[in-house]
C-alpha atoms as a PDB file:
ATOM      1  CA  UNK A   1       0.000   0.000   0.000  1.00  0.00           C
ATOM      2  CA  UNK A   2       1.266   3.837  -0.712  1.00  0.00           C
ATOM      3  CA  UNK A   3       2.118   6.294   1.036  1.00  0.00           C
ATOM      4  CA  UNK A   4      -0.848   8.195  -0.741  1.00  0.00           C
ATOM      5  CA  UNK A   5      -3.328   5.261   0.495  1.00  0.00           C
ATOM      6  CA  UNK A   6      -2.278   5.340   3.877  1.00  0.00           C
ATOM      7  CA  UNK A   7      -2.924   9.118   4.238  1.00  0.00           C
ATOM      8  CA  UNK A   8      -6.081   8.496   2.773  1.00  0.00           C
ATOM      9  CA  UNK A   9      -7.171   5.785   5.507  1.00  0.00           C
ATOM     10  CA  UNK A  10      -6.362   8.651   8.482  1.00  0.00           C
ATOM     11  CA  UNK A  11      -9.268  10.378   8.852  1.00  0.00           C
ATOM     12  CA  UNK A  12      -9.186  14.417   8.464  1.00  0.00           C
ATOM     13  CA  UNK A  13     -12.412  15.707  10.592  1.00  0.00           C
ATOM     14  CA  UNK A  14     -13.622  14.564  14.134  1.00  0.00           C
ATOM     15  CA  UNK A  15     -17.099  15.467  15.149  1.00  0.00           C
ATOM     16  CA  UNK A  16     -17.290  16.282  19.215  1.00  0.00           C
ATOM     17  CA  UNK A  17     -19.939  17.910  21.433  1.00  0.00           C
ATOM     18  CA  UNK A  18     -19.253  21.208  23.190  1.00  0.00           C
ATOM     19  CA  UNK A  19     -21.125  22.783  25.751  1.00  0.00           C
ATOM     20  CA  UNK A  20     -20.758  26.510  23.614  1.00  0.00           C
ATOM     21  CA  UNK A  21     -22.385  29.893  25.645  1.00  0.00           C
ATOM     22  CA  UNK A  22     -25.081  31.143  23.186  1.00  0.00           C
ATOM     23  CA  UNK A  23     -27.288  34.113  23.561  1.00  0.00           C
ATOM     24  CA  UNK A  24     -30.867  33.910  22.527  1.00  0.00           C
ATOM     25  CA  UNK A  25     -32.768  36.958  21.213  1.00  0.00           C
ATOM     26  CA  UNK A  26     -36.073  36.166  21.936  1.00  0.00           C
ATOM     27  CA  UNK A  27     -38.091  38.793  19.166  1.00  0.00           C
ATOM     28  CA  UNK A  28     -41.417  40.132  20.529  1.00  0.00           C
ATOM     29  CA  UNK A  29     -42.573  42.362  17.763  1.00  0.00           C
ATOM     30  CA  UNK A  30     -41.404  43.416  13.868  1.00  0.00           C
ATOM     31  CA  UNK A  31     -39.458  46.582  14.609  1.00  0.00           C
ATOM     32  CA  UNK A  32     -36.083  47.095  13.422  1.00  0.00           C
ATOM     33  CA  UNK A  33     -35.889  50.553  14.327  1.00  0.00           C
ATOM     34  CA  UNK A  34     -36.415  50.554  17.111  1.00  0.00           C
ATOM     35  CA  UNK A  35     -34.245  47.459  18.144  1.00  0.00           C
ATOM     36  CA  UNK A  36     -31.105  48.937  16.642  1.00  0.00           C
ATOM     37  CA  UNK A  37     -32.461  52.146  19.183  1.00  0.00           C
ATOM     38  CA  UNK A  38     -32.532  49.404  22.099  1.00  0.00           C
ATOM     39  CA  UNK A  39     -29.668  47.500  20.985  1.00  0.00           C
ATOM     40  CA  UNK A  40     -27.160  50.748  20.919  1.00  0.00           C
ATOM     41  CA  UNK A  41     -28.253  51.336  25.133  1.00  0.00           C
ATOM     42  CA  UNK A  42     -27.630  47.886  25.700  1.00  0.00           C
ATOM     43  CA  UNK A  43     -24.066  48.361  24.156  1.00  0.00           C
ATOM     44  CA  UNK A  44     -23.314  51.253  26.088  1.00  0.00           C
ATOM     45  CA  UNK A  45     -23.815  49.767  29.253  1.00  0.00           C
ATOM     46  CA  UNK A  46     -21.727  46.693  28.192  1.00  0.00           C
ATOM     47  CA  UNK A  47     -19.851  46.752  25.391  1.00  0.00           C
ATOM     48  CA  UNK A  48     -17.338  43.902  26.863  1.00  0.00           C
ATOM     49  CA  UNK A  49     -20.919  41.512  26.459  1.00  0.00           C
ATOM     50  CA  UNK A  50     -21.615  42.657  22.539  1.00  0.00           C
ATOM     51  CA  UNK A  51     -18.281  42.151  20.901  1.00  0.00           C
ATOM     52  CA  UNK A  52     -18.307  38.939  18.525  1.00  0.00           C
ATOM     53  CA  UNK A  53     -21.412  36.983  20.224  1.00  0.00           C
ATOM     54  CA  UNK A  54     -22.811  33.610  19.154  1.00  0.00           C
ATOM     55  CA  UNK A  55     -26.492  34.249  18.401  1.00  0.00           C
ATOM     56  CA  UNK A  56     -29.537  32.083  17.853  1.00  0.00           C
ATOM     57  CA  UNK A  57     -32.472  34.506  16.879  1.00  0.00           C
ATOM     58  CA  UNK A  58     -35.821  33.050  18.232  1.00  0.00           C
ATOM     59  CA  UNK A  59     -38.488  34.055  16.006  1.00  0.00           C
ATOM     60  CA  UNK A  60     -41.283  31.486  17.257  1.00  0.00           C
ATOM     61  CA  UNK A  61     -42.763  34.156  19.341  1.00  0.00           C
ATOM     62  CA  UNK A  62     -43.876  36.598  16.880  1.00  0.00           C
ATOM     63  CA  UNK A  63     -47.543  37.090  16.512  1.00  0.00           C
ATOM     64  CA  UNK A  64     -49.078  35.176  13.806  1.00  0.00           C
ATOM     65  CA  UNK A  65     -50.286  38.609  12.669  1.00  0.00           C
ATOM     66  CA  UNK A  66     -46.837  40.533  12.353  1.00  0.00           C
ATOM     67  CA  UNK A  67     -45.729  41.420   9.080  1.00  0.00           C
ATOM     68  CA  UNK A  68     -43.067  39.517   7.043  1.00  0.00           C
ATOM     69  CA  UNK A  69     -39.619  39.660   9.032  1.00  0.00           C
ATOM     70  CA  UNK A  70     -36.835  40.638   6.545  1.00  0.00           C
ATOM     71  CA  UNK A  71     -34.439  38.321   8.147  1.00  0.00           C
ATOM     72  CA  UNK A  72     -30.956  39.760   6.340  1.00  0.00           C
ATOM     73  CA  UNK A  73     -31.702  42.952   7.540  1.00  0.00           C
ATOM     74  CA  UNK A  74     -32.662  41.837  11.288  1.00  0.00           C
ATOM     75  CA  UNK A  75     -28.807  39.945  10.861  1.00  0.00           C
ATOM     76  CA  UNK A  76     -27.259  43.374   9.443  1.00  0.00           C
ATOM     77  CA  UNK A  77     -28.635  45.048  12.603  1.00  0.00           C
ATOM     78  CA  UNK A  78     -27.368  42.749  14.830  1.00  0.00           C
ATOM     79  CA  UNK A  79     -23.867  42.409  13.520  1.00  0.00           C
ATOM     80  CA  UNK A  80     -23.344  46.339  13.573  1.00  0.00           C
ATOM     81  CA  UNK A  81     -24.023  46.179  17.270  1.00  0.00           C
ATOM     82  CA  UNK A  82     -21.396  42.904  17.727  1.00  0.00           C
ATOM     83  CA  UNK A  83     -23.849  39.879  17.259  1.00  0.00           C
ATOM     84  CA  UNK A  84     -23.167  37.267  15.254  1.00  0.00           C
ATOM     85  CA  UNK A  85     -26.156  35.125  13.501  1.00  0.00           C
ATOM     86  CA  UNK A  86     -25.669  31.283  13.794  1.00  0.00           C
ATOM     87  CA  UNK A  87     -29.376  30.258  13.422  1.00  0.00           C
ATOM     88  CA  UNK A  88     -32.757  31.394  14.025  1.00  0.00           C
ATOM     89  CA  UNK A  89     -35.246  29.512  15.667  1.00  0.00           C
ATOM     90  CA  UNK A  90     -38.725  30.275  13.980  1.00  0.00           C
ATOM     91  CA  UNK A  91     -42.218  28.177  13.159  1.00  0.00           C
ATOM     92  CA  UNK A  92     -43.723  30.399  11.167  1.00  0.00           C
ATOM     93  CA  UNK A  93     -43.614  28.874   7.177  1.00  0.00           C
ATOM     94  CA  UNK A  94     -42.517  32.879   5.958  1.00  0.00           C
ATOM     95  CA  UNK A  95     -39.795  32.750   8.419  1.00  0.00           C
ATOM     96  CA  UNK A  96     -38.474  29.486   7.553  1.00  0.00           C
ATOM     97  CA  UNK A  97     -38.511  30.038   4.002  1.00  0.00           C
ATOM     98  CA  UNK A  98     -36.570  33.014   4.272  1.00  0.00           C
ATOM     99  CA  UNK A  99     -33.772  31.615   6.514  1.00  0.00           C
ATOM    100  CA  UNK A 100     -33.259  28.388   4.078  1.00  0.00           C
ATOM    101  CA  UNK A 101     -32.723  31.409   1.304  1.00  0.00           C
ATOM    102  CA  UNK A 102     -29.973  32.815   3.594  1.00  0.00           C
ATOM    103  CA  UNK A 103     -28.954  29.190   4.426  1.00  0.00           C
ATOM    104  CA  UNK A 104     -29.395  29.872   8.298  1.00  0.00           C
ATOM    105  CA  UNK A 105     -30.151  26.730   9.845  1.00  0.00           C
ATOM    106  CA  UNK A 106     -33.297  26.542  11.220  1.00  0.00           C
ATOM    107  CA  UNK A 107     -33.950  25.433  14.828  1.00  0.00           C
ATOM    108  CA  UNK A 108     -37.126  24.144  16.137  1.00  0.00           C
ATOM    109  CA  UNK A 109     -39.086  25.927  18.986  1.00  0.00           C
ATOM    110  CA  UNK A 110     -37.711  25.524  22.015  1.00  0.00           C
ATOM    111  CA  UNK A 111     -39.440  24.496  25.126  1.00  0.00           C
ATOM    112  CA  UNK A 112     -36.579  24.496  27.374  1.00  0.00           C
ATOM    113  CA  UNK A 113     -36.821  27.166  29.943  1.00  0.00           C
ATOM    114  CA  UNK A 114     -34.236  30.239  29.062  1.00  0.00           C
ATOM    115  CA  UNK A 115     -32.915  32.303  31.580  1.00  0.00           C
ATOM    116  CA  UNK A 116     -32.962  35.973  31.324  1.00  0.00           C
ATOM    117  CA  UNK A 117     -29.339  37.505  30.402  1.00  0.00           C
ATOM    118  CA  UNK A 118     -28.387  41.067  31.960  1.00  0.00           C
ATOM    119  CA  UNK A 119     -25.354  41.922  30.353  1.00  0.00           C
ATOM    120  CA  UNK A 120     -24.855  44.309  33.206  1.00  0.00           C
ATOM    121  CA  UNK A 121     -24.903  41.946  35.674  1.00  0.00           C
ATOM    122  CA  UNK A 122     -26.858  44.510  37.263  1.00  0.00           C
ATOM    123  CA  UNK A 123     -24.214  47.294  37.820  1.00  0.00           C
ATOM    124  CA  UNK A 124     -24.717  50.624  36.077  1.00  0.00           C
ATOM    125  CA  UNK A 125     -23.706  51.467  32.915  1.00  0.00           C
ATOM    126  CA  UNK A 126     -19.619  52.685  33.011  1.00  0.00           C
ATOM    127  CA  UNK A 127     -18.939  56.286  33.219  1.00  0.00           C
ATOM    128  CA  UNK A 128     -16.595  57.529  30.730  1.00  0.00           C
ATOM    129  CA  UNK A 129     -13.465  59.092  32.437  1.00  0.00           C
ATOM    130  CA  UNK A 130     -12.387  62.416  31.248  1.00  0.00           C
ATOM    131  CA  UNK A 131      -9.128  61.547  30.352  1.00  0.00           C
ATOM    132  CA  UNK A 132      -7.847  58.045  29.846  1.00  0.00           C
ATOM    133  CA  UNK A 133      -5.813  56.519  32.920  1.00  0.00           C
ATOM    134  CA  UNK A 134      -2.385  55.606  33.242  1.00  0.00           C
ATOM    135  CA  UNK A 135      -1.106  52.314  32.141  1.00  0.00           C
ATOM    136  CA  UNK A 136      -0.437  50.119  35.628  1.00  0.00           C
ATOM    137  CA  UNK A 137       3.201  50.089  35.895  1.00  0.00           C
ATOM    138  CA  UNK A 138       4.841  46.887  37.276  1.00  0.00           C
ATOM    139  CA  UNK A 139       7.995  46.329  38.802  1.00  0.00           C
ATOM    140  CA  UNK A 140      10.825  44.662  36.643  1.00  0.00           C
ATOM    141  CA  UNK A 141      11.087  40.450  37.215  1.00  0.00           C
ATOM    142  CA  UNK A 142      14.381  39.837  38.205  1.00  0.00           C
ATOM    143  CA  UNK A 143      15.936  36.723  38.262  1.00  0.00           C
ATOM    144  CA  UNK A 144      18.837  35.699  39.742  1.00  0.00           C
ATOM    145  CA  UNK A 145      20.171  32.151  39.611  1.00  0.00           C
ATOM    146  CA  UNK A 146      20.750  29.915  36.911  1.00  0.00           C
ATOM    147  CA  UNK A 147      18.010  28.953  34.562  1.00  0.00           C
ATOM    148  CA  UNK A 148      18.163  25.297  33.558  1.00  0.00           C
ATOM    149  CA  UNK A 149      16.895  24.024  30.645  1.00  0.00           C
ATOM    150  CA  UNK A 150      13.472  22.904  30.983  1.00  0.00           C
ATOM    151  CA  UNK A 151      12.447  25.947  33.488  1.00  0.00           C
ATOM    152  CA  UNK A 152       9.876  28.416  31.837  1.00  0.00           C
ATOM    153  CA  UNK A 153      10.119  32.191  33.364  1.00  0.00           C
ATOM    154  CA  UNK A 154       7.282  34.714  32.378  1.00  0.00           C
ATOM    155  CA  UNK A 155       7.237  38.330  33.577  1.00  0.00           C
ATOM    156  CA  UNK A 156       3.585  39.722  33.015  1.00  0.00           C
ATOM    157  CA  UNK A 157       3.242  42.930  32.300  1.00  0.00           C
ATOM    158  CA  UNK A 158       6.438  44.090  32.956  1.00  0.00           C
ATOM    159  CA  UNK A 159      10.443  43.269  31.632  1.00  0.00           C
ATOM    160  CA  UNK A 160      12.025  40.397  32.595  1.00  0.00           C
ATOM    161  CA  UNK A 161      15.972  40.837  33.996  1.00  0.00           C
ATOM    162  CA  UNK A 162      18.306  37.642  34.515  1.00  0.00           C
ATOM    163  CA  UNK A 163      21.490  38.032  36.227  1.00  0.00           C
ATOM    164  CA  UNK A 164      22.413  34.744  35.654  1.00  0.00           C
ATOM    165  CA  UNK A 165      22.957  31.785  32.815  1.00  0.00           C
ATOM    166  CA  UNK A 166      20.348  30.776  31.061  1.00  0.00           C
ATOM    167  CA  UNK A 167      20.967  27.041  29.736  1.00  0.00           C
ATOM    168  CA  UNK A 168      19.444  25.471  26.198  1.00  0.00           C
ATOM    169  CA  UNK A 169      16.496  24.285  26.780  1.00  0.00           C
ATOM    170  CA  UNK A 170      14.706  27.536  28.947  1.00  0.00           C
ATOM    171  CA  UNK A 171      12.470  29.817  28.121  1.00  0.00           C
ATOM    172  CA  UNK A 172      12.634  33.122  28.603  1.00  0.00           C
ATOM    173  CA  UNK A 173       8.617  35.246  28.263  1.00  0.00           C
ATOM    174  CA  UNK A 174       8.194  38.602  29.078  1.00  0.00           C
ATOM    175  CA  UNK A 175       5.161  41.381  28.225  1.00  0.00           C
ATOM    176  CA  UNK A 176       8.091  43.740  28.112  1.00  0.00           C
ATOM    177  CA  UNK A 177      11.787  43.928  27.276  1.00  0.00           C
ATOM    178  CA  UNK A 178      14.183  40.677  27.966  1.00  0.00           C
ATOM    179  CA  UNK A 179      17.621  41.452  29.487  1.00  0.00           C
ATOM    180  CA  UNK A 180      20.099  38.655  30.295  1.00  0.00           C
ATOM    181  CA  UNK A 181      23.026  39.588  31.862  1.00  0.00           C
ATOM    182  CA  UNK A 182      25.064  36.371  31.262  1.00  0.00           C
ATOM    183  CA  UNK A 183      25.410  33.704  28.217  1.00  0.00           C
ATOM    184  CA  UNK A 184      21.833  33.308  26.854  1.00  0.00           C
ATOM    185  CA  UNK A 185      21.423  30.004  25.262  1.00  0.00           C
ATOM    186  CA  UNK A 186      17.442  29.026  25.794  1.00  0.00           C
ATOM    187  CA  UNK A 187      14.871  31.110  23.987  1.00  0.00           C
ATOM    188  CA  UNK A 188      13.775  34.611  24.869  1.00  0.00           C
ATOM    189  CA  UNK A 189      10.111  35.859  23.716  1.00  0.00           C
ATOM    190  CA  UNK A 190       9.606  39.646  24.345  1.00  0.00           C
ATOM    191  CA  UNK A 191       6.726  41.709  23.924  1.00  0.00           C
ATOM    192  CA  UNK A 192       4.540  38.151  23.824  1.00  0.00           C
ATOM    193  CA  UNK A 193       1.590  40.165  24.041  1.00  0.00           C
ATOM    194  CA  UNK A 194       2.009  41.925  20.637  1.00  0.00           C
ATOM    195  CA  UNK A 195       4.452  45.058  21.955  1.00  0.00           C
ATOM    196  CA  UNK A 196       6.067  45.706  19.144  1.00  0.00           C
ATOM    197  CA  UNK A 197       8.504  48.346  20.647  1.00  0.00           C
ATOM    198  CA  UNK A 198       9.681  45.361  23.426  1.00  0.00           C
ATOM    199  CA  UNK A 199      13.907  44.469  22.952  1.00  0.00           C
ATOM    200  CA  UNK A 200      16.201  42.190  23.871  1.00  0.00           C
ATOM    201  CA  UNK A 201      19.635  42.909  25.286  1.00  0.00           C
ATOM    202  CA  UNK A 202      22.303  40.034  25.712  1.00  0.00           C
ATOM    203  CA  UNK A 203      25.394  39.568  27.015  1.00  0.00           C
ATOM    204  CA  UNK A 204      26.533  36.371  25.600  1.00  0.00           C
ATOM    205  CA  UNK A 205      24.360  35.377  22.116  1.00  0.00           C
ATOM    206  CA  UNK A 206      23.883  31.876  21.899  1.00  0.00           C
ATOM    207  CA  UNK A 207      20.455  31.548  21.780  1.00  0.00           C
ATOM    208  CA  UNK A 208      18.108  28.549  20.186  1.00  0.00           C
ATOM    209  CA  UNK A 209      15.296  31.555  19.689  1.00  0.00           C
ATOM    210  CA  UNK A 210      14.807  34.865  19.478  1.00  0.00           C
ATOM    211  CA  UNK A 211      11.484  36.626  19.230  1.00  0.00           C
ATOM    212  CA  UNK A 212       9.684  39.596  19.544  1.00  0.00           C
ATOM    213  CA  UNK A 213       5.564  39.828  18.939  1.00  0.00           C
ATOM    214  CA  UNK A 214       5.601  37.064  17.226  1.00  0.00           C
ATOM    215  CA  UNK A 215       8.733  37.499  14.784  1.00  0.00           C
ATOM    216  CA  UNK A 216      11.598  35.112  15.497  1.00  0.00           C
ATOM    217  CA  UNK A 217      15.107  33.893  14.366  1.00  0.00           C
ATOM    218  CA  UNK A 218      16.174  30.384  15.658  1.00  0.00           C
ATOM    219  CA  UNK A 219      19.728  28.893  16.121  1.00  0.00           C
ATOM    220  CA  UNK A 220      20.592  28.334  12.616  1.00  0.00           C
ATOM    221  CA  UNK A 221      19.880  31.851  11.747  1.00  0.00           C
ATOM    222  CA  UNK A 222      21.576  33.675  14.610  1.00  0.00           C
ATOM    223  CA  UNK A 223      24.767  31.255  13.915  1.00  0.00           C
ATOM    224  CA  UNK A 224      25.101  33.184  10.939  1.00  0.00           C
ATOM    225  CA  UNK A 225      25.257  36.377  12.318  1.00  0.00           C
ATOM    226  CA  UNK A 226      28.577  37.874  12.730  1.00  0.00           C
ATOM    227  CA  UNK A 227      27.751  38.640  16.591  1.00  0.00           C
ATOM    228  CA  UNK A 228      26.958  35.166  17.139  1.00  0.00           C
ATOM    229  CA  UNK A 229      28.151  34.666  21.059  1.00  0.00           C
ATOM    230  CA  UNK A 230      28.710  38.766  21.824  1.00  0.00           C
ATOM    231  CA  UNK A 231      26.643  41.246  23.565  1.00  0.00           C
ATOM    232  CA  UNK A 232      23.839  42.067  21.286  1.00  0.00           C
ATOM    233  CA  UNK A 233      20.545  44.561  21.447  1.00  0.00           C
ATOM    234  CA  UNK A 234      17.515  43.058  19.414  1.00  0.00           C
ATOM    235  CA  UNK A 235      14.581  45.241  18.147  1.00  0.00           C
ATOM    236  CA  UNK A 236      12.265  45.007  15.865  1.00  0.00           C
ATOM    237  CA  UNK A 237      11.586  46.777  12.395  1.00  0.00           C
ATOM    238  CA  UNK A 238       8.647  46.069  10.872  1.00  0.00           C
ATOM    239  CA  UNK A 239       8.487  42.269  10.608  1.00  0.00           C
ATOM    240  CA  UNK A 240      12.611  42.099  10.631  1.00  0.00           C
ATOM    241  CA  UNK A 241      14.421  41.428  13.849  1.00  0.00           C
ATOM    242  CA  UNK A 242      17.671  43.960  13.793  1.00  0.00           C
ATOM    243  CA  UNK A 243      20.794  42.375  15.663  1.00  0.00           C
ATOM    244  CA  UNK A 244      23.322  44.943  16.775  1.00  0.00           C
ATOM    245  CA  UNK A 245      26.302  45.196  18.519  1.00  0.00           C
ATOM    246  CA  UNK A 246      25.382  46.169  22.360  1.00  0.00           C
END
């Protein structure tokens, strides 16, 4: 049997259960404008709540006598306020007819007891300071015996400082700037968090990774730099680490 045959005996997909938090809106009336109008306070007092929701739209308890519910447009005004349409759940015939045209599935009524959502939580909607606060500042990590290879070290929120060796194997993580202050040869991560503007400063270069928001070099890279094994200062241009002499 071939390669090719074998591959095409392992099977690509898996199909698993997952207990997924889904918001219900529960329609009582045909009245887009004025949802959007409801929608927008509901936003304001928690915005956290509305950003990139899983939503099942529960049409089964519109009057029999509302109009026609333009379902696409109910969708639009729900995704401009951070909603996002996995289903409806409807009985009336218009209403499933015009899902299957969007090809929404459609769920059956549900007679499950729902419980009501405050996205509040019952606090009161967030005042808007006057002027935006000052980032937390957190002391430097500092580290000062040997890291051995296998040991993880993360300083959150803050720069990490090691006054010590740092042996293949370690990793070095920090929200800020990475400073080793002996031979470096684990990895060091720096600005993990997406801080572009995060360095790192080493005495001895012999590290197995370097990276900063996401953009690395590994070993066989950096052993082709001409300060392989000297004190170096990394930073980060665009998506280019920059090696320089410290």
């Amino acid at each position: 049997m071939s390669q090719a045959d074998l591959l095409d005996q392992d099977p690509v997909f898996q199909l698993k259960g997952s207990m997924l938090a889904i918001t219900v809106m529960e329609l009582a009336r045909n009245d887009l404008d004025l949802l959007d109008r409801q929608l927008a306070e509901k936003v304001a007092q928690a915005p956290g709540f509305f950003s990139n929701t899983p939503l099942v739209l529960a049409l089964d308890k519109l009057p029999d006598n509302e109009d026609d519910l333009d379902i696409a447009a109910l969708m639009a005004v729900c995704r401009s306020h951070g909603l996002r349409t996995l289903a409806v759940r409807a009985s009336r015939a218009n209403d499933i007819t015009a899902a299957n045209a969007l090809d929404l599935p459609v769920l059956p009524p549900s007679g499950a007891r729902e419980r009501l959502i405050d996205p509040t939580n019952g606090s009161p909607p967030a005042k808007q300071p006057e002027k935006p606060s000052e980032p937390e500042l957190r002391p430097s990590k500092i580290i000062s015996s040997p890291i051995r290879g296998g040991q993880q070290v993360y300083a959150q929120g803050c720069d990490l400082i090691v006054l010590a060796p740092v042996s293949a194997g370690a990793e070095l993580l920090a929200d800020g700037n990475i400073h080793v202050y002996g031979p470096m040869r684990g990895r060091a991560l720096a600005g993990v968090k997406g801080n572009a503007m995060a360095r790192i400063f080493c005495q001895q270069m012999g590290a197995e990774l370097l990276s900063i928001a996401g953009q690395y070099k590994v070993a066989e890279d950096l052993r082709r730099d001409p300060l392989w094994g000297e004190a170096v200062h990394v930073s980060l241009s665009g998506d280019v680490l920059n090696i320089t002499r410290l």
